[in-house]
PDB file of N, CA and C in Angstrom:
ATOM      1  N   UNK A   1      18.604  -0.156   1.038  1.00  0.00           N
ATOM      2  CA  UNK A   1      17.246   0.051   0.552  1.00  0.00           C
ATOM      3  C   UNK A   1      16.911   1.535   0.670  1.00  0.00           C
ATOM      4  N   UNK A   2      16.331   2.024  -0.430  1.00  0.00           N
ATOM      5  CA  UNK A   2      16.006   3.566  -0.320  1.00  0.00           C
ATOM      6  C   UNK A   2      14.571   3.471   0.073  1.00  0.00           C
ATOM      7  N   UNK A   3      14.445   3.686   1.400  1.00  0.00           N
ATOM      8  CA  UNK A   3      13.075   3.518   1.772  1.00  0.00           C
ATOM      9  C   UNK A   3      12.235   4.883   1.425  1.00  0.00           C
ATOM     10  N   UNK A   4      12.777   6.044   0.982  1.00  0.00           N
ATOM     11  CA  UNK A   4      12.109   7.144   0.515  1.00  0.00           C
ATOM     12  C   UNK A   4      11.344   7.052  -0.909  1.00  0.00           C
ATOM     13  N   UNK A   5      12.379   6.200  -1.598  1.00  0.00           N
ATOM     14  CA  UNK A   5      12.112   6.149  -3.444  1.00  0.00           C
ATOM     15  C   UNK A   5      10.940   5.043  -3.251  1.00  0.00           C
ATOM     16  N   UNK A   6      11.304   4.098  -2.524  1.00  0.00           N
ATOM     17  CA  UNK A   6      10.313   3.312  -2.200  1.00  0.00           C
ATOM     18  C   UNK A   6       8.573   3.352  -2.178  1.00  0.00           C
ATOM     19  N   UNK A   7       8.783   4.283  -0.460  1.00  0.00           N
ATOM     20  CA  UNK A   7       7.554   5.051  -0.554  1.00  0.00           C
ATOM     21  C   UNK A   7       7.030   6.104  -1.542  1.00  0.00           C
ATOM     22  N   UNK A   8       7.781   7.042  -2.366  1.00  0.00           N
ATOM     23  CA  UNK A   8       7.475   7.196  -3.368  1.00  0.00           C
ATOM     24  C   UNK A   8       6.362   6.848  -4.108  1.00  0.00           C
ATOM     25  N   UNK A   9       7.562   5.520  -5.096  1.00  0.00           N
ATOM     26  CA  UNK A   9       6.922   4.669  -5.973  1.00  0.00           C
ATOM     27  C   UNK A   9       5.599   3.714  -5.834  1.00  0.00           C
ATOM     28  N   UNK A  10       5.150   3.381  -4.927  1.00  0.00           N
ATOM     29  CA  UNK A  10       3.968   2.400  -4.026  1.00  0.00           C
ATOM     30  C   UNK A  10       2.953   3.672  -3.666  1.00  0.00           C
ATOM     31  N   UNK A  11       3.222   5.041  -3.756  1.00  0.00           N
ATOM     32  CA  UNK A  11       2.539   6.233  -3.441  1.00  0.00           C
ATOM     33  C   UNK A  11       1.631   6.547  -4.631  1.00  0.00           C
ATOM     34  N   UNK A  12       2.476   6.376  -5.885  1.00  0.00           N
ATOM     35  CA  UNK A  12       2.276   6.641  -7.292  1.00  0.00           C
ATOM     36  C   UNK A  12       1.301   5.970  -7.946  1.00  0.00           C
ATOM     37  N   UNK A  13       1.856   4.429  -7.083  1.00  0.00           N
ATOM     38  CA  UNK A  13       0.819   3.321  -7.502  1.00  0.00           C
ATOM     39  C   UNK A  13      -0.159   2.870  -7.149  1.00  0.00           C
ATOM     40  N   UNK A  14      -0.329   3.361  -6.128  1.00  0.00           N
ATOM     41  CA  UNK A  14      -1.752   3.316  -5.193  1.00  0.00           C
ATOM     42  C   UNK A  14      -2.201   4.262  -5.576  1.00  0.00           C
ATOM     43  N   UNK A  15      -1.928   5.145  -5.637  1.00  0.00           N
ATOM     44  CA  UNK A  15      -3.133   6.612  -6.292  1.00  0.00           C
ATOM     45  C   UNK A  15      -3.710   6.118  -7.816  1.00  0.00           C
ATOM     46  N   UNK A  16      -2.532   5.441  -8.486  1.00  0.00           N
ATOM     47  CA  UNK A  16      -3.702   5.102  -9.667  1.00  0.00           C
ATOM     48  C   UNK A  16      -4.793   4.015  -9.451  1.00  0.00           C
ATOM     49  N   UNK A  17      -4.112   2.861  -8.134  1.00  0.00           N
ATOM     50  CA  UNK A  17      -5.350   1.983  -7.815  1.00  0.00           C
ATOM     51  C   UNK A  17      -6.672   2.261  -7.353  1.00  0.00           C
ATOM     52  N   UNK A  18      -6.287   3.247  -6.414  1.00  0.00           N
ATOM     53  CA  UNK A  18      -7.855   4.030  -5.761  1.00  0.00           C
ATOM     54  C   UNK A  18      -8.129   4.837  -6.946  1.00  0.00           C
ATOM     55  N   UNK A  19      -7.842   5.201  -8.063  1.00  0.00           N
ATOM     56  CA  UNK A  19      -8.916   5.639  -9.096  1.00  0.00           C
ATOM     57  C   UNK A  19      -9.367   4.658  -9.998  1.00  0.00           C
ATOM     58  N   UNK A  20      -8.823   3.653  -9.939  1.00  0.00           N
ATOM     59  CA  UNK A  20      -9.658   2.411 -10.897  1.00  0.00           C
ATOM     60  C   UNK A  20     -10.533   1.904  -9.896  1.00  0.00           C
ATOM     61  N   UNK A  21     -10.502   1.948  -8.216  1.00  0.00           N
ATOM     62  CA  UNK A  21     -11.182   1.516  -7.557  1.00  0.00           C
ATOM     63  C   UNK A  21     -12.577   2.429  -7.390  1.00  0.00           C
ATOM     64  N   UNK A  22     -12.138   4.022  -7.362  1.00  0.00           N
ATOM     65  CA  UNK A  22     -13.395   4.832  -7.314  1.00  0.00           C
ATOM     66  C   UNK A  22     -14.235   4.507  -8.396  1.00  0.00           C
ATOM     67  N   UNK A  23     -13.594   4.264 -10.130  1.00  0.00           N
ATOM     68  CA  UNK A  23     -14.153   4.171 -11.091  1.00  0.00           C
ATOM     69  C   UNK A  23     -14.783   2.579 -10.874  1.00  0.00           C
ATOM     70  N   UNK A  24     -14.570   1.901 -10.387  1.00  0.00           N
ATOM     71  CA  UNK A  24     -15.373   0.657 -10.320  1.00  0.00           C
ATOM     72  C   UNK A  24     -16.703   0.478  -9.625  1.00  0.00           C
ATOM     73  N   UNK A  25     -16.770   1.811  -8.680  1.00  0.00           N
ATOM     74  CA  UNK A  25     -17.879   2.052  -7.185  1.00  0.00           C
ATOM     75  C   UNK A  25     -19.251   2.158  -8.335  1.00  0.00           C
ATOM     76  N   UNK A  26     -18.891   2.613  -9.372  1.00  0.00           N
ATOM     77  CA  UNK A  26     -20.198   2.955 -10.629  1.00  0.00           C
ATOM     78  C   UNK A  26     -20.656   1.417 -11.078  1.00  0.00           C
ATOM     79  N   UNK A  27     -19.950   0.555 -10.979  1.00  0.00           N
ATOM     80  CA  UNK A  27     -20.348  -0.781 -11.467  1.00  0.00           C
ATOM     81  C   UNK A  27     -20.848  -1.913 -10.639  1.00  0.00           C
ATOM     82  N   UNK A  28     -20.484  -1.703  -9.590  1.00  0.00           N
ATOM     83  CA  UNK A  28     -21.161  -2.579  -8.262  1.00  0.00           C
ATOM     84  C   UNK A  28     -22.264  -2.059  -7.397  1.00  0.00           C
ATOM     85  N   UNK A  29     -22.820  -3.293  -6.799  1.00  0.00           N
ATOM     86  CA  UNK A  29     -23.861  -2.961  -5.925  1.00  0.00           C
ATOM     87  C   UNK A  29     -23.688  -2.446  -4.364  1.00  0.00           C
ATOM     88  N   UNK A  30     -24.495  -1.675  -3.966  1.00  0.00           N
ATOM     89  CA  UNK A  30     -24.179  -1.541  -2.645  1.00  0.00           C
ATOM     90  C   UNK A  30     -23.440  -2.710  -1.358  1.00  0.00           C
ATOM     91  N   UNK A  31     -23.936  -3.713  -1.811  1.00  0.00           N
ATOM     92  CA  UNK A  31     -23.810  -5.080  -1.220  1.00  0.00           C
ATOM     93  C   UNK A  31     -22.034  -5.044  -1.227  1.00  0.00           C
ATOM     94  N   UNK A  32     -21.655  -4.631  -2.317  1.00  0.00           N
ATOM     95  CA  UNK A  32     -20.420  -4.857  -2.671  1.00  0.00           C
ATOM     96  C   UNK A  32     -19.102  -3.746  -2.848  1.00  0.00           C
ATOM     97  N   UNK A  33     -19.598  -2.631  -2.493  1.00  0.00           N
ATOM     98  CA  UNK A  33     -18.992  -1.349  -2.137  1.00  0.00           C
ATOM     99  C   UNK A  33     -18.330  -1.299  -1.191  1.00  0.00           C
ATOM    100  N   UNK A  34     -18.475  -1.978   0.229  1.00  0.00           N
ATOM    101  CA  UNK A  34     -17.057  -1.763   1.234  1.00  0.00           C
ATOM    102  C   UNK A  34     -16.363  -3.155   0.747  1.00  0.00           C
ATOM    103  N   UNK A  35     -16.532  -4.021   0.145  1.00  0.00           N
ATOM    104  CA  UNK A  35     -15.509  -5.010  -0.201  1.00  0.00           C
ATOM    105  C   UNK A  35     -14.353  -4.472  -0.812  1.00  0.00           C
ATOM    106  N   UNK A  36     -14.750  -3.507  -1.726  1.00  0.00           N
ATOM    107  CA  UNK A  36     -13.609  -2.736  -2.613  1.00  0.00           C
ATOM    108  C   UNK A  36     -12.537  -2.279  -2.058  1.00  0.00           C
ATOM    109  N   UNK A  37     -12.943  -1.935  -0.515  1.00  0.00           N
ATOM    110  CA  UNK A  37     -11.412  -1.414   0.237  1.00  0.00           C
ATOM    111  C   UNK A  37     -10.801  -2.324   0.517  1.00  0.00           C
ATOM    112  N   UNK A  38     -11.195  -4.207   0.684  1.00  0.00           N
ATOM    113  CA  UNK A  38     -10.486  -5.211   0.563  1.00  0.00           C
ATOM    114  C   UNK A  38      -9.750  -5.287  -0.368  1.00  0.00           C
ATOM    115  N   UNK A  39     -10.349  -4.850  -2.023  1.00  0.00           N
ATOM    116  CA  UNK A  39      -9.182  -5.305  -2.809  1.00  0.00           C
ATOM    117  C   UNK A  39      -8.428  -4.340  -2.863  1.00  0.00           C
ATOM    118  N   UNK A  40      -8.897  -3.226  -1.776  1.00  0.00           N
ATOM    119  CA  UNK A  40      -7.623  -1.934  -2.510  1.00  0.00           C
ATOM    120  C   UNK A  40      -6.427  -2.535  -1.276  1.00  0.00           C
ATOM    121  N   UNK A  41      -6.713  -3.094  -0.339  1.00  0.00           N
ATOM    122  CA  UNK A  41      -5.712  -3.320   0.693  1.00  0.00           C
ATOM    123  C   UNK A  41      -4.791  -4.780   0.132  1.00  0.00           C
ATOM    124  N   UNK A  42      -5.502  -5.253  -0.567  1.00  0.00           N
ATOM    125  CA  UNK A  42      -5.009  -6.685  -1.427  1.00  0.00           C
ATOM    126  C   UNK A  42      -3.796  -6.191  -2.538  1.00  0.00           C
ATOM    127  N   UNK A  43      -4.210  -4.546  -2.871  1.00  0.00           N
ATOM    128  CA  UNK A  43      -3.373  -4.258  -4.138  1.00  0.00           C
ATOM    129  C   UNK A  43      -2.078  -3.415  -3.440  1.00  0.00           C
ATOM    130  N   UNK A  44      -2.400  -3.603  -2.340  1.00  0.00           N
ATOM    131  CA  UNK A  44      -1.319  -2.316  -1.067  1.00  0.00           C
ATOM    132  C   UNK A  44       0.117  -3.305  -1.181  1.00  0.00           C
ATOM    133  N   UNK A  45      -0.624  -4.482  -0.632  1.00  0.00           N
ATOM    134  CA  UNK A  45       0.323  -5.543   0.131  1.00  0.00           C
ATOM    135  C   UNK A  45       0.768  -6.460  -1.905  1.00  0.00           C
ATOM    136  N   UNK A  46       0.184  -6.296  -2.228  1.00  0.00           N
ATOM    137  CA  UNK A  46       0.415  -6.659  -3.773  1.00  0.00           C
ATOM    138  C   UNK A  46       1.537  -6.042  -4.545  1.00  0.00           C
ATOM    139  N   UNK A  47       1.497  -4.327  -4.278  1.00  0.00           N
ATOM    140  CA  UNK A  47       2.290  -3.676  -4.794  1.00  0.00           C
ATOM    141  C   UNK A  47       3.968  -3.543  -3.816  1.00  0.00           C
ATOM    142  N   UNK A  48       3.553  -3.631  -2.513  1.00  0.00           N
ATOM    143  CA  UNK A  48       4.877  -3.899  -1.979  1.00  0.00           C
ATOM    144  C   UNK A  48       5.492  -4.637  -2.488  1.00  0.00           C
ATOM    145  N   UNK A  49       4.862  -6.418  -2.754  1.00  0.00           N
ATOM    146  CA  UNK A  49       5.571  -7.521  -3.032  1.00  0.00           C
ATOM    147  C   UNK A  49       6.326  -6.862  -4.524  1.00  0.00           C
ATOM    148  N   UNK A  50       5.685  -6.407  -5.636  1.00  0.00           N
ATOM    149  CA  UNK A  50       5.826  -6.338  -7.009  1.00  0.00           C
ATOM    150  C   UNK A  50       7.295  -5.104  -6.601  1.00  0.00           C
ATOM    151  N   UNK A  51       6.489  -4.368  -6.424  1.00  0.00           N
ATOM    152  CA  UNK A  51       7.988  -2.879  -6.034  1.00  0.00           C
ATOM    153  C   UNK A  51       9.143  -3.638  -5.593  1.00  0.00           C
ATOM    154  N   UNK A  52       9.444  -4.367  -4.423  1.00  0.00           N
ATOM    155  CA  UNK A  52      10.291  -5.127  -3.613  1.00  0.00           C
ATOM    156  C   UNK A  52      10.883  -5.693  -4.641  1.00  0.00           C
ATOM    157  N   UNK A  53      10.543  -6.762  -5.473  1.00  0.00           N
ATOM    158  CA  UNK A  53      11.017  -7.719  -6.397  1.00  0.00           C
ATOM    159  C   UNK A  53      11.737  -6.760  -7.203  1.00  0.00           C
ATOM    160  N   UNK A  54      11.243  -5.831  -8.012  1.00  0.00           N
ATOM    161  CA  UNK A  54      11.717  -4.912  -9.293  1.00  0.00           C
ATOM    162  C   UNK A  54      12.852  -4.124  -8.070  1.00  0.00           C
ATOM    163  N   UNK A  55      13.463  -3.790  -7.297  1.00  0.00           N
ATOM    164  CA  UNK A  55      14.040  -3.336  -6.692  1.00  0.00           C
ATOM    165  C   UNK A  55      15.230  -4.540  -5.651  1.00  0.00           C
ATOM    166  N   UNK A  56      14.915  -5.598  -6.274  1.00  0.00           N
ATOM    167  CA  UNK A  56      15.563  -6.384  -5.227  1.00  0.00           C
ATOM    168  C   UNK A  56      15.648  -6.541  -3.971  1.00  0.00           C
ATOM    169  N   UNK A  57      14.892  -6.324  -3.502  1.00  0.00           N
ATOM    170  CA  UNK A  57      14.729  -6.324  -1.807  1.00  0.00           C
ATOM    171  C   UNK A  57      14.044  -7.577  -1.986  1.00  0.00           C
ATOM    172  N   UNK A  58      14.563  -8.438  -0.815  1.00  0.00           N
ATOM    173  CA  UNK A  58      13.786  -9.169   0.014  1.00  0.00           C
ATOM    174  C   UNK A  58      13.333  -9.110   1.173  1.00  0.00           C
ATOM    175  N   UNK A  59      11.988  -9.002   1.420  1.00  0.00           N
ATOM    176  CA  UNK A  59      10.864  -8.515   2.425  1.00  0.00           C
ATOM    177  C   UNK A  59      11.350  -9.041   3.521  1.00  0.00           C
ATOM    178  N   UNK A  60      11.927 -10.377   3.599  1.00  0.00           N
ATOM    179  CA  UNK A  60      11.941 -11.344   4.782  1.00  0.00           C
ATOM    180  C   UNK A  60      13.397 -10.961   5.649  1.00  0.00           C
ATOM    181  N   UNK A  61      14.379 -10.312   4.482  1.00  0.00           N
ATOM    182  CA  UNK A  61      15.754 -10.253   5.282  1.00  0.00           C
ATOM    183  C   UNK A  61      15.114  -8.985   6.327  1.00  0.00           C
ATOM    184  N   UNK A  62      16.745  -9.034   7.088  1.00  0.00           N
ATOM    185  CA  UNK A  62      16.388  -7.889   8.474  1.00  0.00           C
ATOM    186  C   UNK A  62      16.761  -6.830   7.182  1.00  0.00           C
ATOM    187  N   UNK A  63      16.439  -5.432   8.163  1.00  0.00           N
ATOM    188  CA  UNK A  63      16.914  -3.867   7.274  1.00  0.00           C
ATOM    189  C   UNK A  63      18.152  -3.753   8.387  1.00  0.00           C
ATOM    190  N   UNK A  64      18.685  -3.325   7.452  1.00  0.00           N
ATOM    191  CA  UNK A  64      19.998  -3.164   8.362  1.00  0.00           C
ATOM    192  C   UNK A  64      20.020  -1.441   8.441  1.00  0.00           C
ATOM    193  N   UNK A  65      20.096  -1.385   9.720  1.00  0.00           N
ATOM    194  CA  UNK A  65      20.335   0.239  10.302  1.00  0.00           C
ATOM    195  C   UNK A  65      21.305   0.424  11.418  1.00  0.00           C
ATOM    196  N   UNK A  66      22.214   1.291  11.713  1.00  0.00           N
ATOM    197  CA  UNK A  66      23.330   1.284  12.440  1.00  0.00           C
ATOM    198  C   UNK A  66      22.787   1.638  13.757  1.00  0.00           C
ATOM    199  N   UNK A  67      21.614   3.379  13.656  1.00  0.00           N
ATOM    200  CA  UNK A  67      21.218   3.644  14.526  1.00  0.00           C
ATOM    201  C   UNK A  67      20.303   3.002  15.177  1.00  0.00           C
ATOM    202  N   UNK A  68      19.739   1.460  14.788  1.00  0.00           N
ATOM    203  CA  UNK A  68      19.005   0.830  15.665  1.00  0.00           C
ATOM    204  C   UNK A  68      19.048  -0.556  16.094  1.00  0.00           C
ATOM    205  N   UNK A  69      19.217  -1.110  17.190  1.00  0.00           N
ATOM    206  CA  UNK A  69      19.505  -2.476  17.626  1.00  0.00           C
ATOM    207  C   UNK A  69      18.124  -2.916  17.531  1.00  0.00           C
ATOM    208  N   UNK A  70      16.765  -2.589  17.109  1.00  0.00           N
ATOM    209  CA  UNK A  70      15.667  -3.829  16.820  1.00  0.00           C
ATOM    210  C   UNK A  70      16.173  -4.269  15.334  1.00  0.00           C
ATOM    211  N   UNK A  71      15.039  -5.725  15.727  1.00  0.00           N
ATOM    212  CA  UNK A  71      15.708  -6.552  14.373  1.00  0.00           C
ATOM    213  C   UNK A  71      14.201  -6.579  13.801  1.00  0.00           C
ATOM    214  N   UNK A  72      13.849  -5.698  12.600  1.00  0.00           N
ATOM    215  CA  UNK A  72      12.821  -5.425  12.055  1.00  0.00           C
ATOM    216  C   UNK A  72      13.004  -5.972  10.207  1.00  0.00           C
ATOM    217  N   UNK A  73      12.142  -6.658  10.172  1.00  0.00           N
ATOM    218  CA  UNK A  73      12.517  -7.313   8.695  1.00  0.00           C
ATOM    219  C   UNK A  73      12.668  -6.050   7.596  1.00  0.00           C
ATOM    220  N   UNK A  74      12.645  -5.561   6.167  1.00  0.00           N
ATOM    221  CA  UNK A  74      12.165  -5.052   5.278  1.00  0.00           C
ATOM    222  C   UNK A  74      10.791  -4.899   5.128  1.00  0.00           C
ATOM    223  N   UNK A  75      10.114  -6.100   5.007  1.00  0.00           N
ATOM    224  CA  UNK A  75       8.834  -5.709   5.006  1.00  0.00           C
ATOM    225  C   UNK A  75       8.184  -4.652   6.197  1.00  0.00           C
ATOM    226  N   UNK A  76       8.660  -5.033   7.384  1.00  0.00           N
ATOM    227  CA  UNK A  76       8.151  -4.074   8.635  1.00  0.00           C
ATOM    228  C   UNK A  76       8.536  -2.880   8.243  1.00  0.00           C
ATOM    229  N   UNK A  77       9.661  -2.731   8.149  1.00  0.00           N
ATOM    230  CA  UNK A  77       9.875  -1.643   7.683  1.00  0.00           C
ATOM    231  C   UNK A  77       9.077  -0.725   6.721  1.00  0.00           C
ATOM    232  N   UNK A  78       8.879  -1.045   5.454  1.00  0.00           N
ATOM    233  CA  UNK A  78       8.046  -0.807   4.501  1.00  0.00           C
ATOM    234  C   UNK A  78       6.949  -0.219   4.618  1.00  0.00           C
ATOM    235  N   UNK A  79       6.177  -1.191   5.376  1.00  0.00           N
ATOM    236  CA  UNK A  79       4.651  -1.197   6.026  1.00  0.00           C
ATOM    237  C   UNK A  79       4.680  -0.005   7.208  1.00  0.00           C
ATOM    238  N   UNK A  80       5.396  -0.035   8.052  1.00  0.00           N
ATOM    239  CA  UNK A  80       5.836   0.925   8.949  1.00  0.00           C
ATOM    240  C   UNK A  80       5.804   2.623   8.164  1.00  0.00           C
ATOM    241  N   UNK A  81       6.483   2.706   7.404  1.00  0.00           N
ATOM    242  CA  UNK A  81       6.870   3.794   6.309  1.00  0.00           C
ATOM    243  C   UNK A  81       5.788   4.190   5.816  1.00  0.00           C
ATOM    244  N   UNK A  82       5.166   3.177   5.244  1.00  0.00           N
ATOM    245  CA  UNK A  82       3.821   3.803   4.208  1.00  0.00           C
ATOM    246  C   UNK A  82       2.331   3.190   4.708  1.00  0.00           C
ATOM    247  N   UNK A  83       2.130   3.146   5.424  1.00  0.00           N
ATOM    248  CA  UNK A  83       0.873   2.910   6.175  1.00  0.00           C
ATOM    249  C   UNK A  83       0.062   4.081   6.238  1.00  0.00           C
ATOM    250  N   UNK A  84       0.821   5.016   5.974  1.00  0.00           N
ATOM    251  CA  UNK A  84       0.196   6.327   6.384  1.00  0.00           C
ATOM    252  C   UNK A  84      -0.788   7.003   4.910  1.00  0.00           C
ATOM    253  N   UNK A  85       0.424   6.477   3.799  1.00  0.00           N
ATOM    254  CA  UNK A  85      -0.057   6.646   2.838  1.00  0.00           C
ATOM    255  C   UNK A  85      -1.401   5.838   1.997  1.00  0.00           C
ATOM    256  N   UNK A  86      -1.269   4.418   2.532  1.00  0.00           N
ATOM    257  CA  UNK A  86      -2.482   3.752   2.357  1.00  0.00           C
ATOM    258  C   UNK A  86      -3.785   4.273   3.282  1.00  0.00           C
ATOM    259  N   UNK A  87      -3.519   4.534   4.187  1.00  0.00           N
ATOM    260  CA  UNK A  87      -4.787   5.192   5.333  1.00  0.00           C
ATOM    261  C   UNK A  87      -5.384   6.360   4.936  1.00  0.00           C
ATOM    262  N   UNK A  88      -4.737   7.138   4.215  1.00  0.00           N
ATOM    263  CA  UNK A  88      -5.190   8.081   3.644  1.00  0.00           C
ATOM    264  C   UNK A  88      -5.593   8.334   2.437  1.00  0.00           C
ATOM    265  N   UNK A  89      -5.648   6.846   1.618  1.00  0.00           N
ATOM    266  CA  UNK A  89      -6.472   7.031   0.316  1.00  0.00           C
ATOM    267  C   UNK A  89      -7.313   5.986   1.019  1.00  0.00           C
ATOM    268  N   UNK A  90      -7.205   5.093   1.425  1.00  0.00           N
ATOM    269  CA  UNK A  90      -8.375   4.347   1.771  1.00  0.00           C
ATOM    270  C   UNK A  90      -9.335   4.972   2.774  1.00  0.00           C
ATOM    271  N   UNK A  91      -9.285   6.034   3.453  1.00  0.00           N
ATOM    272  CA  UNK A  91      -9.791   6.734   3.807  1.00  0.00           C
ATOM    273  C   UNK A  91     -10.858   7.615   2.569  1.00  0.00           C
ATOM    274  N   UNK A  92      -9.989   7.995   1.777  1.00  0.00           N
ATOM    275  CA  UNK A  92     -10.856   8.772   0.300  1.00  0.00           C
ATOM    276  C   UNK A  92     -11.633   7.767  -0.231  1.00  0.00           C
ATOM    277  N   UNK A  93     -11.526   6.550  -0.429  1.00  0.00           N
ATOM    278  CA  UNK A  93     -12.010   5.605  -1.013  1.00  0.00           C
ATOM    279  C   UNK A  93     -13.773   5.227  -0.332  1.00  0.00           C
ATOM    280  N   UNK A  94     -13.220   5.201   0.956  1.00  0.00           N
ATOM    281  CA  UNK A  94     -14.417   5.293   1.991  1.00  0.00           C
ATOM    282  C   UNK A  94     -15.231   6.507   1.695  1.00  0.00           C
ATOM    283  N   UNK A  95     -15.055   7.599   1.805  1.00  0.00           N
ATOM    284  CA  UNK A  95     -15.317   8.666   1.852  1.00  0.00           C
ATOM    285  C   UNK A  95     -16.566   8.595   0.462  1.00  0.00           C
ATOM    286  N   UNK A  96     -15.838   7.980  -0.540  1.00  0.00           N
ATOM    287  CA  UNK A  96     -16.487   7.857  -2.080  1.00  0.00           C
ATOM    288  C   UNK A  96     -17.371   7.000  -1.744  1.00  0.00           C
ATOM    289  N   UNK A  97     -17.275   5.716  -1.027  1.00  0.00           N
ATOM    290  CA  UNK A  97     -18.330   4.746  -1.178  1.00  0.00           C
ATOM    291  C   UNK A  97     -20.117   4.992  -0.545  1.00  0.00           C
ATOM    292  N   UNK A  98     -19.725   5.619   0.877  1.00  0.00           N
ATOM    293  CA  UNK A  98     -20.613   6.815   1.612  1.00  0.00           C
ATOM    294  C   UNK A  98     -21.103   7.997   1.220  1.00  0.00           C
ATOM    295  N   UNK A  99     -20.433   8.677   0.159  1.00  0.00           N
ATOM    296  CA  UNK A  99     -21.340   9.875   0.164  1.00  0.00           C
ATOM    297  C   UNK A  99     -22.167   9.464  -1.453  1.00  0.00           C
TER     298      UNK A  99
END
């Protein structure tokens, strides 16, 4: 698994989600403005599954690594990797809904 191209690609695709998500903040009510970071976290764990599939990975097998004896699935892995990158647009996303 190229966990770099990976994160990448799920990088690419989340940046276009948080701009259909900023562009949606114009159409809802206040009531309904922090829900939006629900569906952006719905489209996080959405786009792993979709990326994974088009790449053949299955989430559930272990990742196999030489240099490490934990037994961490793909998905952990994944999530592990790019967490950082979701925190930091959903962070912008927040940022949009507040100011």
């Amino acid at each position: 698994m190229d966990i770099e191209g990976f994160r990448a690609e799920l990088e690419i695709r989340l940046l276009i989600e948080k701009e259909y998500i900023i562009q949606e903040l114009s159409t809802v009510n206040e009531e309904e403005k922090l829900d939006l970071l629900g569906k952006f976290n719905e489209k996080y764990k959405e786009l792993i599954k979709r990326i994974a599939n088009e790449e053949g990975i299955d989430l559930n097998d272990f990742y196999l690594n030489e240099n490490s004896s934990n037994q961490l699935t793909n998905e952990q892995i994944i999530i592990g990797k790019t967490m950082s990158i979701y925190d930091r647009l959903a962070d912008k996303i927040y940022e949009e809904i507040t100011h």
